[in-house]
N, C-alpha and C. Protein backbone atom coordinates (compact mmCIF):
# COMPACT_ATOMS: atom_id res chain seq x y z
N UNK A 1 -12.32 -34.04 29.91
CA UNK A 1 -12.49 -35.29 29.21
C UNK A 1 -13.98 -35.57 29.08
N UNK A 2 -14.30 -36.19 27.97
CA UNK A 2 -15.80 -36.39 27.58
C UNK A 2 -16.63 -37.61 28.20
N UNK A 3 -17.74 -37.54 28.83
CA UNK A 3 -18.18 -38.68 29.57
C UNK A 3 -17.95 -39.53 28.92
N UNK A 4 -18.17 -40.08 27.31
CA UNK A 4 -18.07 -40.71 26.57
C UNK A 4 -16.62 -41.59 26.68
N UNK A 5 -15.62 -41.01 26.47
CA UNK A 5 -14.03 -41.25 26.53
C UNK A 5 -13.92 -42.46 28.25
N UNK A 6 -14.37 -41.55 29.21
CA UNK A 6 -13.80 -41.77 30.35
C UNK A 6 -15.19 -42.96 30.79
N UNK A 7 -15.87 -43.40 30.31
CA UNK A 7 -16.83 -44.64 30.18
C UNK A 7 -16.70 -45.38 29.53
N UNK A 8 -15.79 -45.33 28.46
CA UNK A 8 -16.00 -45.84 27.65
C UNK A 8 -17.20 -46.45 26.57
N UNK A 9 -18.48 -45.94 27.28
CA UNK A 9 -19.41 -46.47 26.40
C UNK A 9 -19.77 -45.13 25.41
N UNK A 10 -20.50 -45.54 24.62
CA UNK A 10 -20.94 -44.57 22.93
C UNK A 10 -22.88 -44.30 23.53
N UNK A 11 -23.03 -43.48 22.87
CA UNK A 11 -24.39 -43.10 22.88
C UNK A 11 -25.32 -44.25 22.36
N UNK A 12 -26.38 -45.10 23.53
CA UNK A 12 -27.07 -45.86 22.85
C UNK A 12 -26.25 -47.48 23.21
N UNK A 13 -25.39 -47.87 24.01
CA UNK A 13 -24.41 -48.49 24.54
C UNK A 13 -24.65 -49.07 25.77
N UNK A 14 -25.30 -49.94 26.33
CA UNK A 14 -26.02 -49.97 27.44
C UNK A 14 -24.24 -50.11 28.51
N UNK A 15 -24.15 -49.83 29.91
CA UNK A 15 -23.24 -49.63 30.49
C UNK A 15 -22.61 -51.44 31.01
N UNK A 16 -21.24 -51.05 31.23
CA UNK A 16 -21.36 -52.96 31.61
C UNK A 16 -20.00 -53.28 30.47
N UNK A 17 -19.52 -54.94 30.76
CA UNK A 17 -18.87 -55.24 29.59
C UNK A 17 -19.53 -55.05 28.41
N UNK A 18 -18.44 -55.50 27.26
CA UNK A 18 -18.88 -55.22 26.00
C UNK A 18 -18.48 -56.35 25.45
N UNK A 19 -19.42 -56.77 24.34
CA UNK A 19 -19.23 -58.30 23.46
C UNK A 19 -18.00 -58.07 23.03
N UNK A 20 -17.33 -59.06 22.57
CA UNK A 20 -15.88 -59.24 22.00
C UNK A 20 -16.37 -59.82 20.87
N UNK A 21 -15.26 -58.70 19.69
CA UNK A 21 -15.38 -59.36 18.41
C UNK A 21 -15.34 -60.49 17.64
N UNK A 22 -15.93 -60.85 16.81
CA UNK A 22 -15.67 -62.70 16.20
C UNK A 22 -15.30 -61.79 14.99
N UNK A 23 -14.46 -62.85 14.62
CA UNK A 23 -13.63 -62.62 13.02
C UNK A 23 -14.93 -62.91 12.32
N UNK A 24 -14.88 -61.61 11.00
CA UNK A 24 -15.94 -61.50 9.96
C UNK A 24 -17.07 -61.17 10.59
N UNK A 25 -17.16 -60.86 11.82
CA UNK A 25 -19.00 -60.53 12.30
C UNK A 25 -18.48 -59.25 12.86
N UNK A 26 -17.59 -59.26 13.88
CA UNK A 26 -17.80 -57.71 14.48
C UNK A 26 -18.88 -57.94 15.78
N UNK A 27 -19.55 -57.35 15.87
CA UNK A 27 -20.21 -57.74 17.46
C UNK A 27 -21.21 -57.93 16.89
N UNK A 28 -21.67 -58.46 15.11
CA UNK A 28 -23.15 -58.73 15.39
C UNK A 28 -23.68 -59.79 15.76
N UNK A 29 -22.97 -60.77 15.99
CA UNK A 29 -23.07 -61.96 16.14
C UNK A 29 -24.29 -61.87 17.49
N UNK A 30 -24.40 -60.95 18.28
CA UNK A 30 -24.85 -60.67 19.81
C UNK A 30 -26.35 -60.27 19.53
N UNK A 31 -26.96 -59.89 18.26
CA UNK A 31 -28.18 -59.38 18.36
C UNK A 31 -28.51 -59.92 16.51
N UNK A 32 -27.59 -60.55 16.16
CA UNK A 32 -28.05 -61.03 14.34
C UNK A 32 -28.49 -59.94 13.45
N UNK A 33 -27.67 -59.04 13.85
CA UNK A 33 -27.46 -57.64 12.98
C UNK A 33 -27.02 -57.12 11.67
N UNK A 34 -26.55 -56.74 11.15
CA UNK A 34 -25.67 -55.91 10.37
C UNK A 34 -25.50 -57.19 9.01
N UNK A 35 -26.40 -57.87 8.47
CA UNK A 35 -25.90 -58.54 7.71
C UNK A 35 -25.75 -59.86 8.13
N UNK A 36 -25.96 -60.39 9.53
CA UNK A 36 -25.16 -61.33 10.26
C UNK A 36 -25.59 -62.72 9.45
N UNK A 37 -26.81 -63.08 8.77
CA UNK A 37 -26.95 -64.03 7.80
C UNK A 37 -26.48 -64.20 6.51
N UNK A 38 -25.98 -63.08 5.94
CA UNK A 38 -25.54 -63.08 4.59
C UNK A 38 -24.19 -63.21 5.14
N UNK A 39 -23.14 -62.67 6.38
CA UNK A 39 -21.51 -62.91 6.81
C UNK A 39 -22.01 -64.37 7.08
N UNK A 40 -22.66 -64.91 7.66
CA UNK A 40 -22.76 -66.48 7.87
C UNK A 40 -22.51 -67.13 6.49
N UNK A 41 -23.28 -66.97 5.44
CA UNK A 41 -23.48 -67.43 4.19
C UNK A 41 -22.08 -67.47 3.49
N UNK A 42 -21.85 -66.09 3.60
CA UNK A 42 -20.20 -66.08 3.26
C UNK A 42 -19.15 -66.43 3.82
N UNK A 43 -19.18 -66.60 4.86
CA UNK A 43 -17.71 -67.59 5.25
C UNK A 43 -18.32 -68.62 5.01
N UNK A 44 -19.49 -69.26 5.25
CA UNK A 44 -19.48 -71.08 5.07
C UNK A 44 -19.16 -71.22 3.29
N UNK A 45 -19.67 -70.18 2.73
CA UNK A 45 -19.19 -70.49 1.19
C UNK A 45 -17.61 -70.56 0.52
N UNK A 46 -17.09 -69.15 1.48
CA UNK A 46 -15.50 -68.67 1.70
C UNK A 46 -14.85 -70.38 2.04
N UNK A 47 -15.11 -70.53 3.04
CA UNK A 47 -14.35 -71.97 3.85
C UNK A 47 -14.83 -73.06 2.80
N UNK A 48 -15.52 -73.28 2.12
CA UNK A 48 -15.88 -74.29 1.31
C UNK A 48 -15.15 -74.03 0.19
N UNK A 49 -14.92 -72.93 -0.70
CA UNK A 49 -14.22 -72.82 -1.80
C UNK A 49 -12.90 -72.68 -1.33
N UNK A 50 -12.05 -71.95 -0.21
CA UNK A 50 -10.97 -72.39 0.00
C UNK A 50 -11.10 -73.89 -0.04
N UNK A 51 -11.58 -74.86 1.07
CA UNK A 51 -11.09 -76.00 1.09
C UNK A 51 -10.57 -76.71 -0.20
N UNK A 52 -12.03 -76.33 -1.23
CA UNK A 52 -11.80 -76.99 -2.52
C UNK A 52 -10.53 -76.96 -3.27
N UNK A 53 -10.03 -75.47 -3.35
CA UNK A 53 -8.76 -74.99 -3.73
C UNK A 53 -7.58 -75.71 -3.08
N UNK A 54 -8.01 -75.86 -1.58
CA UNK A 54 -6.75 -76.63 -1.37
C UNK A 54 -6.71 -77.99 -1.44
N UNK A 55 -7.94 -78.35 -1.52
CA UNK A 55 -7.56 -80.00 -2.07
C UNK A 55 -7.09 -79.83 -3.27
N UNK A 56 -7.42 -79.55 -4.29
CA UNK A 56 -6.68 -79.25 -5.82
C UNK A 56 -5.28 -78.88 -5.93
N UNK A 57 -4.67 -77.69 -4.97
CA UNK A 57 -3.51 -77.96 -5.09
C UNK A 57 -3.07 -79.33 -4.26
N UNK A 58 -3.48 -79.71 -3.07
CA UNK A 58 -2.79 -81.20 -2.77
C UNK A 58 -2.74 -81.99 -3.77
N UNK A 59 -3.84 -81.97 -4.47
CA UNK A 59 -3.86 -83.19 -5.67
C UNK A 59 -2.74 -82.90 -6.29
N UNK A 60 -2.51 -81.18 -7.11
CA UNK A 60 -1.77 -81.09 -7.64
C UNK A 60 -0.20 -81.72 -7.24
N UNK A 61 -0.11 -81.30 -6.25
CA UNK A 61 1.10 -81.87 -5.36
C UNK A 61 1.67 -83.37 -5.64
N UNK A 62 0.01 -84.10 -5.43
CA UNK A 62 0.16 -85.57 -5.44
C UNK A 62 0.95 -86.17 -6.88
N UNK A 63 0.24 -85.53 -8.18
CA UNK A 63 0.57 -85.88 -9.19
C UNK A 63 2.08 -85.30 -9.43
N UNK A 64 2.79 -84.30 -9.01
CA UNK A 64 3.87 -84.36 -8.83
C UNK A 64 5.15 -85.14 -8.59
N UNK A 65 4.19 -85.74 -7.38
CA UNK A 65 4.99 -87.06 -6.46
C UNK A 65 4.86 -88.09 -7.19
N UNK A 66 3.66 -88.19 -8.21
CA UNK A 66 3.74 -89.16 -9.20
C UNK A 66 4.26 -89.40 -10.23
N UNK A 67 4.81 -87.92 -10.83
CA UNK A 67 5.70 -87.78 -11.98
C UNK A 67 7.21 -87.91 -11.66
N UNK A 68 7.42 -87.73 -9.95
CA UNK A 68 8.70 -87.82 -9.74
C UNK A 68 9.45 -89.32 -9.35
N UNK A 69 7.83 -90.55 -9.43
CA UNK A 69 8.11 -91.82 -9.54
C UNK A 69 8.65 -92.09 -8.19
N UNK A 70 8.57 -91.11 -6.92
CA UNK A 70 8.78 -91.50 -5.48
C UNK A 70 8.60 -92.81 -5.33
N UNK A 71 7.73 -93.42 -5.54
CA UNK A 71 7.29 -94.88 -5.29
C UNK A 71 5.88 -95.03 -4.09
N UNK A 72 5.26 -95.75 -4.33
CA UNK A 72 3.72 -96.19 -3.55
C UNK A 72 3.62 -96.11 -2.08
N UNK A 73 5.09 -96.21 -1.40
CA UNK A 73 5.05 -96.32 -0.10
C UNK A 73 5.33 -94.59 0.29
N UNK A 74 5.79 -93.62 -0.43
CA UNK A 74 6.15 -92.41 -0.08
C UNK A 74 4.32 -91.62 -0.48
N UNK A 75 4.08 -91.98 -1.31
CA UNK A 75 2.74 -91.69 -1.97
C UNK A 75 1.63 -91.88 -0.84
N UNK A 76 1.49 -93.36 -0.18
CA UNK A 76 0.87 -93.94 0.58
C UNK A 76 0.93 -93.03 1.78
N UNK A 77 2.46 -92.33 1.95
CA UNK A 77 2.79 -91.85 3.39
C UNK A 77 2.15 -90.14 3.35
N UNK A 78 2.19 -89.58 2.26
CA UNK A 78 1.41 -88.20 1.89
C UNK A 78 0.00 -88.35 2.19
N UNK A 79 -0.63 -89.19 1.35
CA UNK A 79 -1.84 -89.16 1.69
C UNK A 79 -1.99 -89.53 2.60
N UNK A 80 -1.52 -90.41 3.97
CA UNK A 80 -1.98 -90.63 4.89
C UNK A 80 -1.90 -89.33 6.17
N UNK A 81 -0.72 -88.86 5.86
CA UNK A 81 -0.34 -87.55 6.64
C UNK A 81 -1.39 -86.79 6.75
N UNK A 82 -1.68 -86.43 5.39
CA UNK A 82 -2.29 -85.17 5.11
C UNK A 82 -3.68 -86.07 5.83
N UNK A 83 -4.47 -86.61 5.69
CA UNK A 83 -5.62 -87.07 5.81
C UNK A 83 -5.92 -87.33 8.03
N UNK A 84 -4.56 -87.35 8.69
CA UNK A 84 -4.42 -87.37 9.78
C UNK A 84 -4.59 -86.26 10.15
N UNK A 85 -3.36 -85.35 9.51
CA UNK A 85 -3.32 -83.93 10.42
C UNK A 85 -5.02 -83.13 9.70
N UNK A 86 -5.57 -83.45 8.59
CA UNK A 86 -6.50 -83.04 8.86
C UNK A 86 -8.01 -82.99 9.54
N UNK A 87 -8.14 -84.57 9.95
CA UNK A 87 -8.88 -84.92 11.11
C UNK A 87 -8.10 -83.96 12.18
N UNK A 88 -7.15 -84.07 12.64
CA UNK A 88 -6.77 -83.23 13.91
C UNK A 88 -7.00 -82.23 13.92
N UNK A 89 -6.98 -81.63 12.68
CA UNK A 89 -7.28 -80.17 12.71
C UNK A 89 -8.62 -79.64 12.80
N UNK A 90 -9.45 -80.78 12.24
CA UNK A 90 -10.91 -80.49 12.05
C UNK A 90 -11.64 -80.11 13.70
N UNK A 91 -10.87 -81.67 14.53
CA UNK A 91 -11.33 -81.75 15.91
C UNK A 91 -11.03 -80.54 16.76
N UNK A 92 -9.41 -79.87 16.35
CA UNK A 92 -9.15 -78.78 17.34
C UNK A 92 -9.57 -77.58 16.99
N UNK A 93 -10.16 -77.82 15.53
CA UNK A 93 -10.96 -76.05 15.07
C UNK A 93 -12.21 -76.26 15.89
N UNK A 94 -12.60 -77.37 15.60
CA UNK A 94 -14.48 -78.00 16.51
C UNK A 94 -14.24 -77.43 17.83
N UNK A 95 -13.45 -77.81 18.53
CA UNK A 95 -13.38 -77.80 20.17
C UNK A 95 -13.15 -76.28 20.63
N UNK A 96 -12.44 -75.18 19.44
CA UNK A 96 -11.95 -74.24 19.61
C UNK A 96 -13.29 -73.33 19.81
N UNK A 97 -14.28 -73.79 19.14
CA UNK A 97 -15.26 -72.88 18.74
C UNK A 97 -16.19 -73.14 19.91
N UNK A 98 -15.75 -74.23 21.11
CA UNK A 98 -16.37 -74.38 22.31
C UNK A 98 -15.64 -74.27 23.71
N UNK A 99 -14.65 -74.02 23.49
CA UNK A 99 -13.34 -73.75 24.84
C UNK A 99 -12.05 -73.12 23.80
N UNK A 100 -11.69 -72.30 25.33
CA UNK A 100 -10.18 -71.73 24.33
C UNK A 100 -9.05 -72.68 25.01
N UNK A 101 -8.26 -73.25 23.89
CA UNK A 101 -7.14 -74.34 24.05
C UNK A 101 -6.10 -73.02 25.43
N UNK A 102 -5.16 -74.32 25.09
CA UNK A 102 -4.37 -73.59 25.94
C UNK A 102 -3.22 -72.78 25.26
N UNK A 103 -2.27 -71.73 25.45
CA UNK A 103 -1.62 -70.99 24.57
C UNK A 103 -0.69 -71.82 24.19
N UNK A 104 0.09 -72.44 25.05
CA UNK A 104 1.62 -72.92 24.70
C UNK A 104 0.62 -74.22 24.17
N UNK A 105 -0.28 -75.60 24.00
CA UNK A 105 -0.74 -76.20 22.89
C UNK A 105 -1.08 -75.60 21.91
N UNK A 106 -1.78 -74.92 21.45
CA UNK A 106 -1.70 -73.88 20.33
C UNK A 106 -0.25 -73.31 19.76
N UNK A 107 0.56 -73.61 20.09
CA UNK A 107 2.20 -72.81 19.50
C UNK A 107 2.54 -74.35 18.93
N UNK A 108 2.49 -75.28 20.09
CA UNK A 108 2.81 -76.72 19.89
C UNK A 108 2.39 -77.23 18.50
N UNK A 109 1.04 -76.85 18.00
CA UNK A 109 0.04 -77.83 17.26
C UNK A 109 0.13 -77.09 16.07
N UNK A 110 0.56 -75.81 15.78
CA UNK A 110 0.68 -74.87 14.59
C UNK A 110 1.53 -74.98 13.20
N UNK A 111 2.19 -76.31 13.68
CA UNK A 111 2.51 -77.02 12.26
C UNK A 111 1.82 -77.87 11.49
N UNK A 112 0.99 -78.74 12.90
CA UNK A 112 0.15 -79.69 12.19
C UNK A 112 -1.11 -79.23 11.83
N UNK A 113 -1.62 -78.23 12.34
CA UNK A 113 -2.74 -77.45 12.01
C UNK A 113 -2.45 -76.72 10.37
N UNK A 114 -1.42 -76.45 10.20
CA UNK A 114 -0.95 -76.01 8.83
C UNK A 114 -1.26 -76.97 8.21
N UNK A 115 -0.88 -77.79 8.28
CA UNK A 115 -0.74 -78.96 7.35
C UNK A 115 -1.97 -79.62 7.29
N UNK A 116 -2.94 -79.53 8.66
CA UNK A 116 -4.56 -80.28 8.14
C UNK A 116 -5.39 -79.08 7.95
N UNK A 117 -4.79 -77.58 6.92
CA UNK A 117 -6.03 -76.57 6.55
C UNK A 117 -7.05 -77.00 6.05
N UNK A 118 -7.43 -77.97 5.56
CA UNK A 118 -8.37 -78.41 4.89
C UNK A 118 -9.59 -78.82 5.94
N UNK A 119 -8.71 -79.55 7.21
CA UNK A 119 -9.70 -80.14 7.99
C UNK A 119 -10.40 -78.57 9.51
N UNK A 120 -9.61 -77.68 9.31
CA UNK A 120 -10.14 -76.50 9.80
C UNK A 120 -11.23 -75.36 8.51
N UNK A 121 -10.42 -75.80 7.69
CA UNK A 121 -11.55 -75.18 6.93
C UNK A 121 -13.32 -75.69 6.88
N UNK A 122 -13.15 -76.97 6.90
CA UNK A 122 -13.80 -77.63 6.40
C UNK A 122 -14.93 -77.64 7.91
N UNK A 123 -14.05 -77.36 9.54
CA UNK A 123 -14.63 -76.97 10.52
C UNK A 123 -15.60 -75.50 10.38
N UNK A 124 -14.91 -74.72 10.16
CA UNK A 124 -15.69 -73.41 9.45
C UNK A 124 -16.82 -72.90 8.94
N UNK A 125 -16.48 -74.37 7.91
CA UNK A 125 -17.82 -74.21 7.12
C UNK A 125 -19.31 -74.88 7.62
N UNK A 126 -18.42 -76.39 8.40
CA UNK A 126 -19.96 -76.77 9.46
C UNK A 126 -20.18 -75.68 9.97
N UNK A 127 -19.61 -75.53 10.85
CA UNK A 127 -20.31 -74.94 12.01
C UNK A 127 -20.77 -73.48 11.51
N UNK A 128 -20.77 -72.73 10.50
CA UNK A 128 -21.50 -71.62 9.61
C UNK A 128 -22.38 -72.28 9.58
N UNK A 129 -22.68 -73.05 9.01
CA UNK A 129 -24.42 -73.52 9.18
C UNK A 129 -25.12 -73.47 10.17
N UNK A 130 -24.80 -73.44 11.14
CA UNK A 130 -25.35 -73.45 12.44
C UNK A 130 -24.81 -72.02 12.88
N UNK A 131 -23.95 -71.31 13.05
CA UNK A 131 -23.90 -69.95 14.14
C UNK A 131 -22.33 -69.34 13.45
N UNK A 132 -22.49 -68.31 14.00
CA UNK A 132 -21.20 -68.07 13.23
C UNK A 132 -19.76 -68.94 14.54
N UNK A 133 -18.43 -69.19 13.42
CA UNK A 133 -17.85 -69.69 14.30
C UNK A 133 -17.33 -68.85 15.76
N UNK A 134 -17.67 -69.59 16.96
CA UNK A 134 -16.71 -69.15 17.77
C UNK A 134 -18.35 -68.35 18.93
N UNK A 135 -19.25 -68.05 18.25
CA UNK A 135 -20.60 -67.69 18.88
C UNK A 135 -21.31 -67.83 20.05
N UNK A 136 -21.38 -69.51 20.02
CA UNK A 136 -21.70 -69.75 21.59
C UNK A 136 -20.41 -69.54 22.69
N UNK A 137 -19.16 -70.05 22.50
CA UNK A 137 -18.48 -69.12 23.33
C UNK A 137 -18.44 -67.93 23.88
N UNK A 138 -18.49 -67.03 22.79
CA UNK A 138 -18.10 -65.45 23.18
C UNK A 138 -19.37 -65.06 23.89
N UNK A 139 -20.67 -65.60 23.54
CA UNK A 139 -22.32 -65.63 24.06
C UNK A 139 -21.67 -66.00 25.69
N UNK A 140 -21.66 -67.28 25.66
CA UNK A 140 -21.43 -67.93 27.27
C UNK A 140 -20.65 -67.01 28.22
N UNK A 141 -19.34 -65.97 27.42
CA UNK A 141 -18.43 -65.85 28.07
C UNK A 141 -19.45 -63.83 28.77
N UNK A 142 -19.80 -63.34 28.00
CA UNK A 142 -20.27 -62.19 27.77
C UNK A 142 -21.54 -62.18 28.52
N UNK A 143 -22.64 -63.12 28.62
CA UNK A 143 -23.94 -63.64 29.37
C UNK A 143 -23.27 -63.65 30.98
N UNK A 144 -22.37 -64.37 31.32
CA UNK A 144 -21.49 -64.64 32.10
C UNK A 144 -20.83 -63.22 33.05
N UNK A 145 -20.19 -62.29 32.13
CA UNK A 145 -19.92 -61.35 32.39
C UNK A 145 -20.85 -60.41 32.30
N UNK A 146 -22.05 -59.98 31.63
CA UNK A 146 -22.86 -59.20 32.01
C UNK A 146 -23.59 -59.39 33.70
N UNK A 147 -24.13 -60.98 33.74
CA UNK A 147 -24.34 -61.58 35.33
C UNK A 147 -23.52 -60.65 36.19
N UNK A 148 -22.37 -60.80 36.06
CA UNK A 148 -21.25 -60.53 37.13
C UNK A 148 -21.43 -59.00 37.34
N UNK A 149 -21.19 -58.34 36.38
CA UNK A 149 -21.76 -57.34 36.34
C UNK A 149 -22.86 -56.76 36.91
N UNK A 150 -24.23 -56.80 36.69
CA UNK A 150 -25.23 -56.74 37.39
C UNK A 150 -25.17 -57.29 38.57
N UNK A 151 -24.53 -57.89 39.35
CA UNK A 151 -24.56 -58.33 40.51
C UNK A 151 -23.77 -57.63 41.36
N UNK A 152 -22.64 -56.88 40.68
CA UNK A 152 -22.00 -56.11 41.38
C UNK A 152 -22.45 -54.86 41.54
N UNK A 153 -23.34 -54.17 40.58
CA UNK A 153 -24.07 -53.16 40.46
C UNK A 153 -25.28 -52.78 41.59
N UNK A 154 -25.76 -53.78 41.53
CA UNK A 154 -27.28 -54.33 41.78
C UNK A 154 -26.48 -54.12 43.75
N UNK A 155 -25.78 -54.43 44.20
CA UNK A 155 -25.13 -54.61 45.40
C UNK A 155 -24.91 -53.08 45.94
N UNK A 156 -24.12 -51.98 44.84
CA UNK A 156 -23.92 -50.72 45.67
C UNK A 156 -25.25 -50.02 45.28
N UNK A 157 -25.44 -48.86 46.67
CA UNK A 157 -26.58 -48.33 46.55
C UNK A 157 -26.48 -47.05 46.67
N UNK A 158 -24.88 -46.58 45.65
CA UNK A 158 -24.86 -44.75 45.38
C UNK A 158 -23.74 -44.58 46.29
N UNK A 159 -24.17 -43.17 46.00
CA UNK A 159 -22.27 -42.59 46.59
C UNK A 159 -22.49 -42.57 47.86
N UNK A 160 -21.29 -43.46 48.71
CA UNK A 160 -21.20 -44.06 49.94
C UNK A 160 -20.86 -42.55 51.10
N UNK A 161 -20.73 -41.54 50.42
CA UNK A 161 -20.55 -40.57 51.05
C UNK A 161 -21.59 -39.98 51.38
N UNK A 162 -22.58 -40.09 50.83
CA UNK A 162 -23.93 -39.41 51.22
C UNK A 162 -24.59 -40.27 52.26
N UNK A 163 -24.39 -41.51 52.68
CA UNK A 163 -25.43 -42.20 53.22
C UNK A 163 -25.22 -42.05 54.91
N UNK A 164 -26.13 -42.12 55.73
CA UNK A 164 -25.94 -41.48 57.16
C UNK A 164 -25.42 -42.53 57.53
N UNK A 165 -24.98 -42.04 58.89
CA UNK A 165 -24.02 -43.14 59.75
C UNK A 165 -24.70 -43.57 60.91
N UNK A 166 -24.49 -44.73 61.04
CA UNK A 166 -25.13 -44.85 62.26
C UNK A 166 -24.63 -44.18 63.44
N UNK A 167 -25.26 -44.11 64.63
CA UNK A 167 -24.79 -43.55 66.08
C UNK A 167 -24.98 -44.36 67.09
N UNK A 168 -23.75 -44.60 68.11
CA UNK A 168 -23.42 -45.50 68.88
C UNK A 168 -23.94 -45.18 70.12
């Protein structure tokens, strides 16, 4: 088996954990590599023209509800929905990109998160202006784990079989 395989690290790979991928960056997010300002540019533009799209079809939607003469209080109750679950969604894309929720809230919240895409999109695209999403996490979590790392390293001092023994 190839040192490579059974280390898992690649030539040029310093030894230790390894960054974890962010959607659309890949690990450059860790050194602002490979493009990492122009993938910034493009999802905050991506998340901005989705959003737009999906407000247009909501609208579209709306005028639907208007041709179908629902009445002001069903009308009143759409737009208010939609305008809730997408604050909620905005807050739990925000918070996501600074702690990971918990799994079973995340299964819980995956209807209303559907329903406020606009207000996660619209999370996306802030926070692209500033770093790619999800960045200072995976940074904190990886900084964190390299520490740990080096400390455990830094502690053994070679193969424990070679070193003399004391005598009693």
């Amino acid at each position: 088996m190839s040192d490579e395989r059974r280390t898992g690290q690649t030539e040029g790979t310093p030894p230790g954990p390894r960054p974890e991928p962010i959607r659309f960056f890949g690990t450059s997010w860790l050194e602002h590599t490979d493009g990492y300002a122009a993938r910034r540019a493009g999802v905050a533009a991506g998340a901005l023209v989705a959003a737009a799209a999906g407000c247009l079809v909501l609208r579209f939607a709306y005028q639907g509800l208007e041709i179908a003469d629902v009445g002001a209080f069903v009308n009143l109750l759409v737009v208010v929905m939609f305008a809730i679950c997408s604050a909620i969604a905005f807050r739990r894309t925000w918070e996501g990109f600074s702690k990971h929720h918990d799994p079973q809230s995340v299964a819980s919240m995956r209807s209303l998160m559907t329903i406020g895409f606009i207000g996660s999109l619209l999370a996306y695209f802030f926070r692209s202006l500033k770093e790619a999403p999800g960045e200072r996490l995976h940074r904190e979590e990886y900084e964190t784990a390299r520490e740990q790392y080096e400390r455990r390293t830094k502690r053994r001092a070679g193969n424990p079989s070679k070193r003399k023994r004391h005598q009693k």
